[in-house]
PDB file of N, CA and C in Angstrom:
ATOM      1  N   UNK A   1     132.699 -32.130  18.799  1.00  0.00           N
ATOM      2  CA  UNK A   1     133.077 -33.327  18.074  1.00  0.00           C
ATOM      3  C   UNK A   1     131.999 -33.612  17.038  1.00  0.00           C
ATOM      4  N   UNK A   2     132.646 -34.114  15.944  1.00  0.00           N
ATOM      5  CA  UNK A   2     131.167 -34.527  14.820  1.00  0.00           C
ATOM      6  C   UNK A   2     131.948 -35.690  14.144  1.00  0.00           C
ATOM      7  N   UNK A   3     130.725 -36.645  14.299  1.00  0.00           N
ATOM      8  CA  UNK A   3     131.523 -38.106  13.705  1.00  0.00           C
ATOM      9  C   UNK A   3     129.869 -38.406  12.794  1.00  0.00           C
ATOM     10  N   UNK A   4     130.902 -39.140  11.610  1.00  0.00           N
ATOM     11  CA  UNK A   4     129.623 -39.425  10.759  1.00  0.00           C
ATOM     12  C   UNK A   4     129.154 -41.248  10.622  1.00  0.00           C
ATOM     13  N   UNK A   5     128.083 -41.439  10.554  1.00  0.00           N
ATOM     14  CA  UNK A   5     127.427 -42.477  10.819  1.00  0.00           C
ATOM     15  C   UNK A   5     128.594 -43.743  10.240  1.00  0.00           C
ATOM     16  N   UNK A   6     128.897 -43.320   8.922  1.00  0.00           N
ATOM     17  CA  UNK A   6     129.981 -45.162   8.354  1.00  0.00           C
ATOM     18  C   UNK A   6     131.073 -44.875   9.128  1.00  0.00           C
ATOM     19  N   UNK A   7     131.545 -43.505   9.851  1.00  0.00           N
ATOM     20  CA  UNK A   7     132.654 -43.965  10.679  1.00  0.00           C
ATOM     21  C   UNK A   7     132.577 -44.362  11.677  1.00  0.00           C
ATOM     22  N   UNK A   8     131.649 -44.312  12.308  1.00  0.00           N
ATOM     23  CA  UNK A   8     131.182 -44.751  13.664  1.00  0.00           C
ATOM     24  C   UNK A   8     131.006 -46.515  13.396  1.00  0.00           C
ATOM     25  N   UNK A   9     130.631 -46.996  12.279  1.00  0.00           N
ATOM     26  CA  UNK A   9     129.840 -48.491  11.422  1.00  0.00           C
ATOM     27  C   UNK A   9     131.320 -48.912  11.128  1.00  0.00           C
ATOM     28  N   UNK A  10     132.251 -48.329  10.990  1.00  0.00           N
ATOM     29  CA  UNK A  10     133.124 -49.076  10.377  1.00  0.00           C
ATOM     30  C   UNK A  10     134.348 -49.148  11.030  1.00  0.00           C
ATOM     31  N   UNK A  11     134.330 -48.728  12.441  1.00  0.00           N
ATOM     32  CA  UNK A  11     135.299 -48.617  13.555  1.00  0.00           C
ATOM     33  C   UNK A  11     134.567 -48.093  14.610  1.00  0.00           C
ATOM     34  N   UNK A  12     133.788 -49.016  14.784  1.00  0.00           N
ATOM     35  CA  UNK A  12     132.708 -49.196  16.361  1.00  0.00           C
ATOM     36  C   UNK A  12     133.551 -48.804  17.660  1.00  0.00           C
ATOM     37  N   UNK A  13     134.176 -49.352  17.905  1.00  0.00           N
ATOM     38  CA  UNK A  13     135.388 -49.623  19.132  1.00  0.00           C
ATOM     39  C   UNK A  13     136.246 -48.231  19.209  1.00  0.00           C
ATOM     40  N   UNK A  14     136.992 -47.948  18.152  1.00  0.00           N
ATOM     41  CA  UNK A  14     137.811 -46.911  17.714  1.00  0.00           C
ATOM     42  C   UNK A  14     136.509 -45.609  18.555  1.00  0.00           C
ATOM     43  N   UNK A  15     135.829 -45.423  17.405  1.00  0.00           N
ATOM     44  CA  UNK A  15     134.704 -44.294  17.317  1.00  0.00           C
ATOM     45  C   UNK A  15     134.270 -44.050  18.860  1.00  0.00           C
ATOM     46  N   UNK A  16     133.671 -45.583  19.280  1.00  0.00           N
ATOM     47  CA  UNK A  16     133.278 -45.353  20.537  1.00  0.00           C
ATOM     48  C   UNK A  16     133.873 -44.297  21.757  1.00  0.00           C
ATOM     49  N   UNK A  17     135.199 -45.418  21.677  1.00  0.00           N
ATOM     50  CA  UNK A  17     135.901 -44.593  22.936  1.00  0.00           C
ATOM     51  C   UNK A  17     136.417 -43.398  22.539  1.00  0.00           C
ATOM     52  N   UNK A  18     136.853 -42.949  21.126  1.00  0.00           N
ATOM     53  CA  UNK A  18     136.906 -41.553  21.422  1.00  0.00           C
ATOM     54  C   UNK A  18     135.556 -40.549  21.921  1.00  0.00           C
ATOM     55  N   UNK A  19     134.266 -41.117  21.220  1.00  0.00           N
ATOM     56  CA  UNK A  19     133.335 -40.116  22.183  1.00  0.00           C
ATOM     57  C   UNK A  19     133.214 -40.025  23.296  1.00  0.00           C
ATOM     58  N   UNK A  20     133.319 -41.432  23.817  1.00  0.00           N
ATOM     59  CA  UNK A  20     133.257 -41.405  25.301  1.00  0.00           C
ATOM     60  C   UNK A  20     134.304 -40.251  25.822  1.00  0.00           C
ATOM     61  N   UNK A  21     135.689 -40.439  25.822  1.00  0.00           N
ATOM     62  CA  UNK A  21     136.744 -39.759  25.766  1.00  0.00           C
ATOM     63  C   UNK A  21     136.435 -38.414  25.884  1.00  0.00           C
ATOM     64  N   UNK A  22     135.925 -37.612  24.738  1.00  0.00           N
ATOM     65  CA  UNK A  22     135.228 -36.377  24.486  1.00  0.00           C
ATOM     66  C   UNK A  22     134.145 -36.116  25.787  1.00  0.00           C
ATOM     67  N   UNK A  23     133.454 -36.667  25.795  1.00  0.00           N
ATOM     68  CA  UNK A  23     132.485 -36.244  27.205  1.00  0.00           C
ATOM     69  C   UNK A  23     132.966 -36.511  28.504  1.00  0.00           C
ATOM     70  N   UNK A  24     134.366 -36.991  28.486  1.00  0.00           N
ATOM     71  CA  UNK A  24     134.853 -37.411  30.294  1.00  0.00           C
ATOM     72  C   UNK A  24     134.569 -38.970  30.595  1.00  0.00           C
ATOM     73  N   UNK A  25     134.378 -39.689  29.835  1.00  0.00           N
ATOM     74  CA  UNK A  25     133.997 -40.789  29.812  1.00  0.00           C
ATOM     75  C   UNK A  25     134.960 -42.104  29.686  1.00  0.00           C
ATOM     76  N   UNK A  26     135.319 -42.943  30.236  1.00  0.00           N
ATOM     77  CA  UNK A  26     136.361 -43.782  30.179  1.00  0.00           C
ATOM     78  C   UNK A  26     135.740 -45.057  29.714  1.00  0.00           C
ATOM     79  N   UNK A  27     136.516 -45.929  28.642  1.00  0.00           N
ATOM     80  CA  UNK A  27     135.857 -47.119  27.688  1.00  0.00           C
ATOM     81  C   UNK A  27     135.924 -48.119  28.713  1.00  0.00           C
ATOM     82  N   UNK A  28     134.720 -48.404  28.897  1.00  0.00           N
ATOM     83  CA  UNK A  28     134.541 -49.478  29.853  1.00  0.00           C
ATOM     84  C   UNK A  28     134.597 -50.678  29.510  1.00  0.00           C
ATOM     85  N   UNK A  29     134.824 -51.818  29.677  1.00  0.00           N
ATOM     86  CA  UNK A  29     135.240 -53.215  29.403  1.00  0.00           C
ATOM     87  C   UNK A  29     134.045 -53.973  28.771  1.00  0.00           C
ATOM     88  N   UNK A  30     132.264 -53.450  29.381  1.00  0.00           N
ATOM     89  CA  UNK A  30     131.287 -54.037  29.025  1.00  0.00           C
ATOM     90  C   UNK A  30     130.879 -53.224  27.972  1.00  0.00           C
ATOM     91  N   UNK A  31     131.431 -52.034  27.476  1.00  0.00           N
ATOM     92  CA  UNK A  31     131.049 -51.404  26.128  1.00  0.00           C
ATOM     93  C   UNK A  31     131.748 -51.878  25.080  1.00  0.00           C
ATOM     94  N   UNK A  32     133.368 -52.141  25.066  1.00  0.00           N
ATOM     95  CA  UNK A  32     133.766 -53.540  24.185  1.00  0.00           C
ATOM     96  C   UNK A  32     132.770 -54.662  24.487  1.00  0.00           C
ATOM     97  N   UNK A  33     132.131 -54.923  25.102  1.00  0.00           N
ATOM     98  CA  UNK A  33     131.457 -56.358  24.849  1.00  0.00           C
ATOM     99  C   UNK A  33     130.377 -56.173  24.371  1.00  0.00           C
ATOM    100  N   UNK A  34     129.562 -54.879  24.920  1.00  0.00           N
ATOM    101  CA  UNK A  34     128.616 -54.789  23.993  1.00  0.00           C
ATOM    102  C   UNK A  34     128.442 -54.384  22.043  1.00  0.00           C
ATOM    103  N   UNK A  35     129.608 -53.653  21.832  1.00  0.00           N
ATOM    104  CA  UNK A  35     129.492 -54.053  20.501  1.00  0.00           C
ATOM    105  C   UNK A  35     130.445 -55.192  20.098  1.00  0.00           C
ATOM    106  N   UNK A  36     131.082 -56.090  20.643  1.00  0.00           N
ATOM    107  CA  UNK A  36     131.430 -56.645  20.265  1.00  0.00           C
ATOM    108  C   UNK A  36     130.152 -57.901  19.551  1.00  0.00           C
ATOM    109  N   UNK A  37     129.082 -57.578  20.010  1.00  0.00           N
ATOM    110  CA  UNK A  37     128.057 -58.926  20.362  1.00  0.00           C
ATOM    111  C   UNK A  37     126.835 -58.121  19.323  1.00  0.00           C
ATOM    112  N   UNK A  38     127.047 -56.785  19.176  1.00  0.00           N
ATOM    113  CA  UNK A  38     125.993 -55.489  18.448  1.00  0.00           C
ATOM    114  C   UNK A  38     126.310 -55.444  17.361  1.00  0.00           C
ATOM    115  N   UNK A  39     127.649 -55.543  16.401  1.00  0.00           N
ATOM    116  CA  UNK A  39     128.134 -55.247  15.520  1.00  0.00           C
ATOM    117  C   UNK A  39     128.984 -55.981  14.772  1.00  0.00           C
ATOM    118  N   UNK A  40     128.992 -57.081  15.258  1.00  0.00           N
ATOM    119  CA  UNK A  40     129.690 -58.194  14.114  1.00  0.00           C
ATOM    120  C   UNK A  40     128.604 -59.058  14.113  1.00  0.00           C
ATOM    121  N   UNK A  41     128.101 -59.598  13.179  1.00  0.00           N
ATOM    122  CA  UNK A  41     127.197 -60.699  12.557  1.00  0.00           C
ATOM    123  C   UNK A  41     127.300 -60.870  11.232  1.00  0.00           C
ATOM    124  N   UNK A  42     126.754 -62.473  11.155  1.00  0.00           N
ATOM    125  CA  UNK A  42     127.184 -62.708  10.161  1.00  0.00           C
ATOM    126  C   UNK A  42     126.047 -62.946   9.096  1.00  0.00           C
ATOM    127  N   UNK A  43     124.445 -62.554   9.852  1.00  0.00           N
ATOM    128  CA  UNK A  43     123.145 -62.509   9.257  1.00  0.00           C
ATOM    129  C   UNK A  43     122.599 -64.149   9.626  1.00  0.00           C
ATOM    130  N   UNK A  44     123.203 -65.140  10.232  1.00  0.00           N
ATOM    131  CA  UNK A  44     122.671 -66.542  10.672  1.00  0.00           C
ATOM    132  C   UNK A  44     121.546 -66.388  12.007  1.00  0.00           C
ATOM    133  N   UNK A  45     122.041 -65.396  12.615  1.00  0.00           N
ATOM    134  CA  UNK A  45     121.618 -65.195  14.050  1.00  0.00           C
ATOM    135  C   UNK A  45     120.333 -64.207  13.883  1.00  0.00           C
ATOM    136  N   UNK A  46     119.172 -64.423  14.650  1.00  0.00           N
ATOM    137  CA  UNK A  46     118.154 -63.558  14.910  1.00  0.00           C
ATOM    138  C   UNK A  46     118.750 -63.013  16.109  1.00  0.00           C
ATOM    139  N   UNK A  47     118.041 -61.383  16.371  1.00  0.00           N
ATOM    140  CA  UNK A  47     118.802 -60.800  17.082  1.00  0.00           C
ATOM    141  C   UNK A  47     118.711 -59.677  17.025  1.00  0.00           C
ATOM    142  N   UNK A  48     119.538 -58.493  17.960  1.00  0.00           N
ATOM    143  CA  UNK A  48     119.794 -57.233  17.462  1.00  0.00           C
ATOM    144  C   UNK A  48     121.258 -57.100  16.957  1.00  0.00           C
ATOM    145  N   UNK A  49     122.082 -58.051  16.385  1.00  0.00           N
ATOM    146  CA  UNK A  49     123.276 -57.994  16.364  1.00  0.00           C
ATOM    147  C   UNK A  49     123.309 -57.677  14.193  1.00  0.00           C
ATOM    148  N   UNK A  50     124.152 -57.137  14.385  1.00  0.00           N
ATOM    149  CA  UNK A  50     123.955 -56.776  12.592  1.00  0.00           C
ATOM    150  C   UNK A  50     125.717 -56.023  12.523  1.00  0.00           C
ATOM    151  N   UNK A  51     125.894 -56.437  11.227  1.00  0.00           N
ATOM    152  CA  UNK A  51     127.419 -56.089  10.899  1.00  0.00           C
ATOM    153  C   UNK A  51     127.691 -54.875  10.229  1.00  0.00           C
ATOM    154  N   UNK A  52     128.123 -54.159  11.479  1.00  0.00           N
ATOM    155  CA  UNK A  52     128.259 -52.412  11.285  1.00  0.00           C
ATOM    156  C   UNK A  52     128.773 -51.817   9.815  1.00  0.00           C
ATOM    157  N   UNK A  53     129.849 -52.906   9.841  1.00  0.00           N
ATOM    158  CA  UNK A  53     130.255 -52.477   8.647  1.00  0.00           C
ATOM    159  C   UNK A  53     129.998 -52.446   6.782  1.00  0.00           C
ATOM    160  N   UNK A  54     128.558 -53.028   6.953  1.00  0.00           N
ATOM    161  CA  UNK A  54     128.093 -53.138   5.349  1.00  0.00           C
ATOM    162  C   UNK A  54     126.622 -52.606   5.697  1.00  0.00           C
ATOM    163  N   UNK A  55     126.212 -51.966   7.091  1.00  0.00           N
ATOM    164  CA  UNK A  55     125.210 -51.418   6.977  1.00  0.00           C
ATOM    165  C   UNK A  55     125.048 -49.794   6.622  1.00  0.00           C
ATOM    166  N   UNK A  56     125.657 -49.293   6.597  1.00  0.00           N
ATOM    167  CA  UNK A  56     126.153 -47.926   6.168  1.00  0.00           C
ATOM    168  C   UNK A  56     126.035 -47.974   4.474  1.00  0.00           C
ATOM    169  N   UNK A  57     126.618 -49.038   4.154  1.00  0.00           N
ATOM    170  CA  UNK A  57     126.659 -48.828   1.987  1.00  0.00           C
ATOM    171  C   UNK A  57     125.308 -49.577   1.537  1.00  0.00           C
ATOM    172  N   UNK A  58     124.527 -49.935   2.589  1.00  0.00           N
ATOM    173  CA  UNK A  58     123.151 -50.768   1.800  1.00  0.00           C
ATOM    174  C   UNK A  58     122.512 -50.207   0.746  1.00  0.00           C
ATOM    175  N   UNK A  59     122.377 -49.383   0.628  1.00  0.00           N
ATOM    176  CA  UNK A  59     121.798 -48.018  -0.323  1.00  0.00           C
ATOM    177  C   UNK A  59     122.614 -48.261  -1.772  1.00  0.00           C
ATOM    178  N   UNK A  60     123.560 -48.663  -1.476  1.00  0.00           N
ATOM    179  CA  UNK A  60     124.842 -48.553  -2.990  1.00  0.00           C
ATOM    180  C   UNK A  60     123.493 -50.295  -3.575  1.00  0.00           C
ATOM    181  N   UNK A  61     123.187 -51.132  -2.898  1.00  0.00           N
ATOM    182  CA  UNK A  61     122.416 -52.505  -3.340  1.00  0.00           C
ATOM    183  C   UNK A  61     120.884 -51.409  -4.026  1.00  0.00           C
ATOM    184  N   UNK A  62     120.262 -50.763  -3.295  1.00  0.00           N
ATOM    185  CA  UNK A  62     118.294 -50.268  -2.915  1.00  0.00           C
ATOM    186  C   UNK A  62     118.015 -49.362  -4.330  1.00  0.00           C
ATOM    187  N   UNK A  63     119.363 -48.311  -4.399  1.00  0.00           N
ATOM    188  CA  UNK A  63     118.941 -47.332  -4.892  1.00  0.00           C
ATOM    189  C   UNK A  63     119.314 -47.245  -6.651  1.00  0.00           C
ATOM    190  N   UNK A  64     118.714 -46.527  -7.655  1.00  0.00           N
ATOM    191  CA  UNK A  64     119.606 -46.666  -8.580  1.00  0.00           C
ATOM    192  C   UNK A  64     120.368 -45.845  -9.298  1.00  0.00           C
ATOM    193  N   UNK A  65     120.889 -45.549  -9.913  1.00  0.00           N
ATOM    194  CA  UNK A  65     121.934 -44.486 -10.181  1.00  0.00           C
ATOM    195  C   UNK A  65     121.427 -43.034 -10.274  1.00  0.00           C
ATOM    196  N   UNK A  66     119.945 -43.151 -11.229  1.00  0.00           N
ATOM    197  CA  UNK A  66     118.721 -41.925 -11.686  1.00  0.00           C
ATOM    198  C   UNK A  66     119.039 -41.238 -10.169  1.00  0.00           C
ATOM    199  N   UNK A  67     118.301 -42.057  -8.780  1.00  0.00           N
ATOM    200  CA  UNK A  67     118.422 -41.716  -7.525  1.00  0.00           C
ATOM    201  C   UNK A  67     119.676 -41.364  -6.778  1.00  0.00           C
ATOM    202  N   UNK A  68     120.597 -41.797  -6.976  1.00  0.00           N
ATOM    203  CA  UNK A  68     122.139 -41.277  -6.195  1.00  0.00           C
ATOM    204  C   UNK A  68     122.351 -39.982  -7.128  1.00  0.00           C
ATOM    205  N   UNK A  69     121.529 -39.621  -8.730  1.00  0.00           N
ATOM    206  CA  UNK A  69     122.309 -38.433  -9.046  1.00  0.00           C
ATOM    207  C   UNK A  69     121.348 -37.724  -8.535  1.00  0.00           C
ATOM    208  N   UNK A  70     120.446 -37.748  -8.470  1.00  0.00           N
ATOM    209  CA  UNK A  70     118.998 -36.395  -7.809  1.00  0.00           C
ATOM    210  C   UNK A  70     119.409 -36.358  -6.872  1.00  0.00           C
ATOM    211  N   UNK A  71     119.976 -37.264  -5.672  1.00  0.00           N
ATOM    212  CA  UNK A  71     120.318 -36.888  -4.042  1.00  0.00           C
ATOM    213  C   UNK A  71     121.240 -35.688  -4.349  1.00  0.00           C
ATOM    214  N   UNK A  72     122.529 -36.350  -5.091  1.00  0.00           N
ATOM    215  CA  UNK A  72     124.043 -35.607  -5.413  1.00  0.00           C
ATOM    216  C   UNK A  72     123.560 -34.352  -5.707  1.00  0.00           C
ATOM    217  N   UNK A  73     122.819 -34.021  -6.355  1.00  0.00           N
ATOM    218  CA  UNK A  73     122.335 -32.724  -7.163  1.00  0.00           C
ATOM    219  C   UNK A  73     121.904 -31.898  -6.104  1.00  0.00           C
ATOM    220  N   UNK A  74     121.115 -32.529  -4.949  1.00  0.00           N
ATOM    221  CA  UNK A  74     120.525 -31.945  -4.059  1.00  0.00           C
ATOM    222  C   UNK A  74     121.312 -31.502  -3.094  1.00  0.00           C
ATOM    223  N   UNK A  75     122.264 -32.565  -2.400  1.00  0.00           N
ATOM    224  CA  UNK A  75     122.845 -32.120  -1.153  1.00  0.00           C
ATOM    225  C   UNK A  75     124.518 -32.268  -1.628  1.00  0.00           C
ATOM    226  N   UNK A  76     124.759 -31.711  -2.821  1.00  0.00           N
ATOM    227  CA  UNK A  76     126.016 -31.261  -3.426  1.00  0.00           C
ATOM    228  C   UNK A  76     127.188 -30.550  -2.319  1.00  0.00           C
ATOM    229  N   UNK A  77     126.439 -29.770  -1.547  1.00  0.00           N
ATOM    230  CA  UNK A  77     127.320 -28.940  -0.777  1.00  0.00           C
ATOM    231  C   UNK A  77     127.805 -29.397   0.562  1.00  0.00           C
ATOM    232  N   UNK A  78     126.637 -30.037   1.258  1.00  0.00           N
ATOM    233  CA  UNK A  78     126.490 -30.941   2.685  1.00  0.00           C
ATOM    234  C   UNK A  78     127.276 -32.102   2.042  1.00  0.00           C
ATOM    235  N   UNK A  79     127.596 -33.025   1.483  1.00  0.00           N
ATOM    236  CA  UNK A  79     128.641 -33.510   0.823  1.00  0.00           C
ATOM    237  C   UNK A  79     130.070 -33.748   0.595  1.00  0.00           C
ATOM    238  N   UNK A  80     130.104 -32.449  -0.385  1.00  0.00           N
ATOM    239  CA  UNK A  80     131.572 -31.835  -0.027  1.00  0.00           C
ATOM    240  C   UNK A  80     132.055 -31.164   1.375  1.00  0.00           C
ATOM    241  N   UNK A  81     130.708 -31.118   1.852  1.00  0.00           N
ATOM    242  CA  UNK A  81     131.478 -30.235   3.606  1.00  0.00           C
ATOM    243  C   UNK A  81     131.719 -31.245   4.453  1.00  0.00           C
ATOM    244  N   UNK A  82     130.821 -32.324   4.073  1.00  0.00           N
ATOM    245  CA  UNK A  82     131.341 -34.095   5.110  1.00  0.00           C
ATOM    246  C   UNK A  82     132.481 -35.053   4.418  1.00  0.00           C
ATOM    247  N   UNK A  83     132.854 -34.481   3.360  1.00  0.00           N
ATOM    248  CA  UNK A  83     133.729 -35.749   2.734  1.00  0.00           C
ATOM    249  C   UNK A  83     132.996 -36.928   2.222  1.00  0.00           C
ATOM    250  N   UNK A  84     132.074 -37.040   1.321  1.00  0.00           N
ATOM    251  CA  UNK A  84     131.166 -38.066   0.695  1.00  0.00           C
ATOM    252  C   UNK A  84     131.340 -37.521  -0.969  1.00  0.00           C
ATOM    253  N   UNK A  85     132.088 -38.841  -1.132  1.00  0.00           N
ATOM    254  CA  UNK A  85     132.609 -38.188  -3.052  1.00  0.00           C
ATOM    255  C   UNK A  85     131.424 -38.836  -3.665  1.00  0.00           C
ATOM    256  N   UNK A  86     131.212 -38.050  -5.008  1.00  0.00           N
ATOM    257  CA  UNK A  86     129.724 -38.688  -5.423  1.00  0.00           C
ATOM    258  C   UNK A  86     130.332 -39.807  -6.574  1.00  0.00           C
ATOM    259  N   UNK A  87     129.227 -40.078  -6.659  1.00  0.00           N
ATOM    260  CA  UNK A  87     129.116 -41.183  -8.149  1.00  0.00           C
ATOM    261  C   UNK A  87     129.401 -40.354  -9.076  1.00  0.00           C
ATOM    262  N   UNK A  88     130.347 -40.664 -10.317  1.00  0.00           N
ATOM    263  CA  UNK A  88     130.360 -40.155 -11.531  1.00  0.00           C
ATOM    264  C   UNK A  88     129.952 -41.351 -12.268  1.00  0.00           C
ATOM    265  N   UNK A  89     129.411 -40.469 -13.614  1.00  0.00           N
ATOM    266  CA  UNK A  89     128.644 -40.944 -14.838  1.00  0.00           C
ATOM    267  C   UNK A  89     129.732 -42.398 -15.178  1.00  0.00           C
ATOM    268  N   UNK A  90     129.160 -43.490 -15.310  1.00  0.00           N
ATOM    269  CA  UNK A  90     130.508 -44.379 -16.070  1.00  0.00           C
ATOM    270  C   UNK A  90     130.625 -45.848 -14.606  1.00  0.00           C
ATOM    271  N   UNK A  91     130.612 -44.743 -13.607  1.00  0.00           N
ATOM    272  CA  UNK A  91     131.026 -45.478 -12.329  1.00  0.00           C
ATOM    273  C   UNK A  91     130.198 -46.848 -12.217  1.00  0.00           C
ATOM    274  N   UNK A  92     130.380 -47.503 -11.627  1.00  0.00           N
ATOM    275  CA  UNK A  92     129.468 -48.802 -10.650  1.00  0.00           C
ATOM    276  C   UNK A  92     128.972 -48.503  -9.447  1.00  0.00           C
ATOM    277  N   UNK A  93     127.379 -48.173  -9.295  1.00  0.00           N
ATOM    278  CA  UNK A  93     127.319 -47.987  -7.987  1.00  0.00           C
ATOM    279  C   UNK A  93     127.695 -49.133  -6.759  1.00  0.00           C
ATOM    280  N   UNK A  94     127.780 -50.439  -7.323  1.00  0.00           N
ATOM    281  CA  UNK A  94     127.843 -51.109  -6.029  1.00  0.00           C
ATOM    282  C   UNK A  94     129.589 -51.189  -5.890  1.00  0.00           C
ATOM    283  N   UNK A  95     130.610 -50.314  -6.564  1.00  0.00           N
ATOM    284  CA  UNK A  95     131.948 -50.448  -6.508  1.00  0.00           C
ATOM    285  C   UNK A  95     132.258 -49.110  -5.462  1.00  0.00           C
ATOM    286  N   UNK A  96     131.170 -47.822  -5.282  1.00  0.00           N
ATOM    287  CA  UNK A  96     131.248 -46.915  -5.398  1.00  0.00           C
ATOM    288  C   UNK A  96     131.940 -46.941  -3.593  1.00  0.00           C
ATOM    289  N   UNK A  97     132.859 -45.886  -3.340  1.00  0.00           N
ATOM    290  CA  UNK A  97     133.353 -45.835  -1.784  1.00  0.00           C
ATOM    291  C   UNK A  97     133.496 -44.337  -1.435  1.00  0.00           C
ATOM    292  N   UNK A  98     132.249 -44.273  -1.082  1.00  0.00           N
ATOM    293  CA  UNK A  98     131.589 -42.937  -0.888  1.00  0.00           C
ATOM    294  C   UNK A  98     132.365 -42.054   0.157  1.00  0.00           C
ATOM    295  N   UNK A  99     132.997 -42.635   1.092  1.00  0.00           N
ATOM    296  CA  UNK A  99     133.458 -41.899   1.999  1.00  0.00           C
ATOM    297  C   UNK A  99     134.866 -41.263   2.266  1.00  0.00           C
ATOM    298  N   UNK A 100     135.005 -40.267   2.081  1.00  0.00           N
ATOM    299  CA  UNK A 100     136.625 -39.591   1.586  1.00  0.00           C
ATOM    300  C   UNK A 100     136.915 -39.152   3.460  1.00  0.00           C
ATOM    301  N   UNK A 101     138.055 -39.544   3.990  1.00  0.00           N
ATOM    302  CA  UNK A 101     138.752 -39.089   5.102  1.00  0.00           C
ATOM    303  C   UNK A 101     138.488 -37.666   5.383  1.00  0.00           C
ATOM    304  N   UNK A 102     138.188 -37.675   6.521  1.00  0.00           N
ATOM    305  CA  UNK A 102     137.812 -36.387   6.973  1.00  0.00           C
ATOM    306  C   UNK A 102     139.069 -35.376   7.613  1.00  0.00           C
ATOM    307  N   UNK A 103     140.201 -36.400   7.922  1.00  0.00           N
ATOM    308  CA  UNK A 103     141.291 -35.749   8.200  1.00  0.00           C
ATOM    309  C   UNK A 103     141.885 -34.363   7.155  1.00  0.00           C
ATOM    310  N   UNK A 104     141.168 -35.065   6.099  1.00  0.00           N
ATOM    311  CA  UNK A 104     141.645 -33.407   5.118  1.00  0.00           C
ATOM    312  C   UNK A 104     141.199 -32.310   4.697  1.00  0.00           C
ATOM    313  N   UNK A 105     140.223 -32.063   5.715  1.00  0.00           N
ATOM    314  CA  UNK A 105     138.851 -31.491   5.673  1.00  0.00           C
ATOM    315  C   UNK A 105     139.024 -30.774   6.803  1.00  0.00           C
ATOM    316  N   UNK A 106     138.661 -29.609   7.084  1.00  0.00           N
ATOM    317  CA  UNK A 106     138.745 -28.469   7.962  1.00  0.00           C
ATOM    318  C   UNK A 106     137.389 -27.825   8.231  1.00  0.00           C
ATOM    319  N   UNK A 107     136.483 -28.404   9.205  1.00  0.00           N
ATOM    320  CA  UNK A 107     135.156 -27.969   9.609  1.00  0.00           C
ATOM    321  C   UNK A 107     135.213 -26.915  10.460  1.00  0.00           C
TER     322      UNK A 107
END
């Protein structure tokens, strides 16, 4: 099985129990509760709780375009073999939705 980090961030629950699933593992009632309490926040709360789903694109806010094209340039191939479409010239990085379905992809 190979699952990549924003899919795991952006369907916690989903992601979960299929790994579990994969190793013989059955979704236990306190692993919904634990991300339920791990992965939704709304940034008010101190804590370890943080919202799975906009921590994966923080980088699209940190980095700036000079930097997303030297990465692209670099890991061009690891990329296209995970389904991560790059930035083109023109684009908005903070519009940018890096992650292309892996369902159409044959590893």
């Amino acid at each position: 099985m190979a699952i990549r980090y924003e899919d795991l961030s952006l369907n916690p629950e989903e992601k979960s129990a299929a790994m579990l699933n994969f190793v013989g593992f059955t979704y236990h009632h306190n692993v919904k509760e634990f991300l339920d309490t791990h992965t939704k926040s709304d940034g008010t709360e101190a804590g370890t709780a943080r919202d799975s789903k906009t921590a994966p694109f923080h980088w699209r806010n940190t980095l700036s375009e000079e930097e997303v094209f030297s990465i692209q340039n670099e890991c061009t191939e690891a990329m296209q073999l995970w389904g991560y479409r790059a930035l083109e010239i023109g684009e908005k990085l903070s519009e940018l939705e890096p992650v292309i379905s892996l369902h159409n992809f044959v590893i």
